[in-house]
Protein backbone atom coordinates (compact mmCIF):
# COMPACT_ATOMS: atom_id res chain seq x y z
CA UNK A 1 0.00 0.00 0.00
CA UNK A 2 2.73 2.46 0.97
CA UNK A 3 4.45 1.72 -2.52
CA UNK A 4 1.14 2.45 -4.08
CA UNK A 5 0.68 5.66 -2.56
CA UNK A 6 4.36 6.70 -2.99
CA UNK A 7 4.36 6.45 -6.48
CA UNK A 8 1.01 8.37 -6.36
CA UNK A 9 1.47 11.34 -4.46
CA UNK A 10 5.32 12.58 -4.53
CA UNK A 11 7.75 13.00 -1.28
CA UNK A 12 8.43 16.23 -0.17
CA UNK A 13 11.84 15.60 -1.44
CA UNK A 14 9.83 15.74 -4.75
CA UNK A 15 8.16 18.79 -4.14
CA UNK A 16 10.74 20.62 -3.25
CA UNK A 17 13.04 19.86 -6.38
CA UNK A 18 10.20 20.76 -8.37
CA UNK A 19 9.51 24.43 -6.46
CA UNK A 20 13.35 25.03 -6.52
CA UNK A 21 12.82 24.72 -10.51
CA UNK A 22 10.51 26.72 -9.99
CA UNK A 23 12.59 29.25 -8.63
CA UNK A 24 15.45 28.53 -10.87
CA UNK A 25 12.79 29.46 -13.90
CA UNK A 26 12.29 33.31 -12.09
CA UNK A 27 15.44 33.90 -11.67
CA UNK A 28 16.30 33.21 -14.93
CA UNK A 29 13.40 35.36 -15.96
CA UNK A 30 14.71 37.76 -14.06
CA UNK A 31 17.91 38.07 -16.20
CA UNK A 32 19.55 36.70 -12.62
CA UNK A 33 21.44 33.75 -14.38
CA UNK A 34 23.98 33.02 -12.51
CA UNK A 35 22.01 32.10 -9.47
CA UNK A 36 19.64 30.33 -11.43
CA UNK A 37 23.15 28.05 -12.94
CA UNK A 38 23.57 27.47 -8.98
CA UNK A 39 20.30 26.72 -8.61
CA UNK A 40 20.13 24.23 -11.16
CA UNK A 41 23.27 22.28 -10.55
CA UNK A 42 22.01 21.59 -7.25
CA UNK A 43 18.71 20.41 -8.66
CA UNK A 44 20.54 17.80 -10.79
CA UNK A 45 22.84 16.80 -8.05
CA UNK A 46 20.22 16.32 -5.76
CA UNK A 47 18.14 14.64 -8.21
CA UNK A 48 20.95 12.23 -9.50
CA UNK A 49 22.21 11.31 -5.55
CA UNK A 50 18.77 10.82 -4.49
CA UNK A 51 16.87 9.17 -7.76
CA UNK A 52 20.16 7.97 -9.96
CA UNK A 53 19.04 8.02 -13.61
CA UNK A 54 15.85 8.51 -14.72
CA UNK A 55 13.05 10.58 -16.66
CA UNK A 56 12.99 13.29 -14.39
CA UNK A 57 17.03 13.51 -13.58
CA UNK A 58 17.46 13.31 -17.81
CA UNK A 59 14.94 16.28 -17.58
CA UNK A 60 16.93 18.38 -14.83
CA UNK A 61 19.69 17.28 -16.99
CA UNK A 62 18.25 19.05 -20.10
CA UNK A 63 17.06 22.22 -17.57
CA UNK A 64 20.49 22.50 -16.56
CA UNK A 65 22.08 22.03 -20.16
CA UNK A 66 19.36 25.14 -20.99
CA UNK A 67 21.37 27.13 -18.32
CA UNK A 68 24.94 26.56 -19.36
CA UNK A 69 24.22 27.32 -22.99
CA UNK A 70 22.26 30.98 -21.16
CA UNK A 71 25.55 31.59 -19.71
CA UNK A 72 27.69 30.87 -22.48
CA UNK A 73 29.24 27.71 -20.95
CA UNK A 74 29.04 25.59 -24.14
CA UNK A 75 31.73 23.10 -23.90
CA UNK A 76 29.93 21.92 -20.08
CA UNK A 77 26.68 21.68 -21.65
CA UNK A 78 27.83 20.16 -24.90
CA UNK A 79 29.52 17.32 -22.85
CA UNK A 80 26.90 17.15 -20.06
CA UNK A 81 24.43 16.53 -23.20
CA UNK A 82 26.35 13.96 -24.92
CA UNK A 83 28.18 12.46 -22.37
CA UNK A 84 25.32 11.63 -19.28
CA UNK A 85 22.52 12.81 -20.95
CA UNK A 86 22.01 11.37 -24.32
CA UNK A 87 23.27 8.04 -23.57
CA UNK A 88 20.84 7.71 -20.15
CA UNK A 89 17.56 8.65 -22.64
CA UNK A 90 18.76 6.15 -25.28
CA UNK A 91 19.36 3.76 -22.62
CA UNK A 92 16.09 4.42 -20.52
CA UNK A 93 13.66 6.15 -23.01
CA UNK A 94 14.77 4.60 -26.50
CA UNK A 95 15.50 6.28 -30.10
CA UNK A 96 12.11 7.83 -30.71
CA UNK A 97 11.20 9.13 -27.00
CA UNK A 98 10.80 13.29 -27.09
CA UNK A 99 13.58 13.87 -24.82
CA UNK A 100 15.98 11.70 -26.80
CA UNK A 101 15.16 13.40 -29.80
CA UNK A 102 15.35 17.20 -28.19
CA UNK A 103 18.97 15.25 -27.02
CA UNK A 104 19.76 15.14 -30.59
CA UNK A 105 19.56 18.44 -31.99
């Protein structure tokens, strides 16, 4: 029953990953970049420690790639892309998933 619920209602572990993305998003929208880079390297960190890999770490992955390329750090997001990233959707998601494909552009 508890595994039931838990995969029905997230942790607050969960909840707060998803409000500091949240945060991360404003502060990019605020033009305040580098504390939203902060912000979402400790999002993927956290996400990767506590969940390993999965959809949701490949998608921090890609929100943290999105950062990096904001703040002109192209060689770390190139190699965060296809390096961790890429290989973990192909692996987990398969060839034609969305996130793959957004992988491969």
């Amino acid at each position: 029953a508890n595994l039931a619920l838990s995969r029905r209602y997230p942790s607050r572990g969960e909840y707060i990953l998803v409000l500091q993305g949240n945060l991360a998003n404003c502060l990019d929208n605020l033009g305040r970049r580098d504390e939203a880079l902060v912000l979402e390297r400790e999002i993927y960190a956290r996400q990767m420690a506590v969940q390993g890999l999965n959809k949701d770490s490949i998608i921090s992955g890609l929100n943290l790639a999105a950062s990096l390329g904001k703040s002109q750090l192209w060689d770390e997001a190139k190699a965060l892309t296809r390096d961790r990233l890429l290989p973990a959707a192909l692996q987990l998601l398969g060839a034609d998933h969305h996130l793959t494909l957004t992988l491969n552009l």
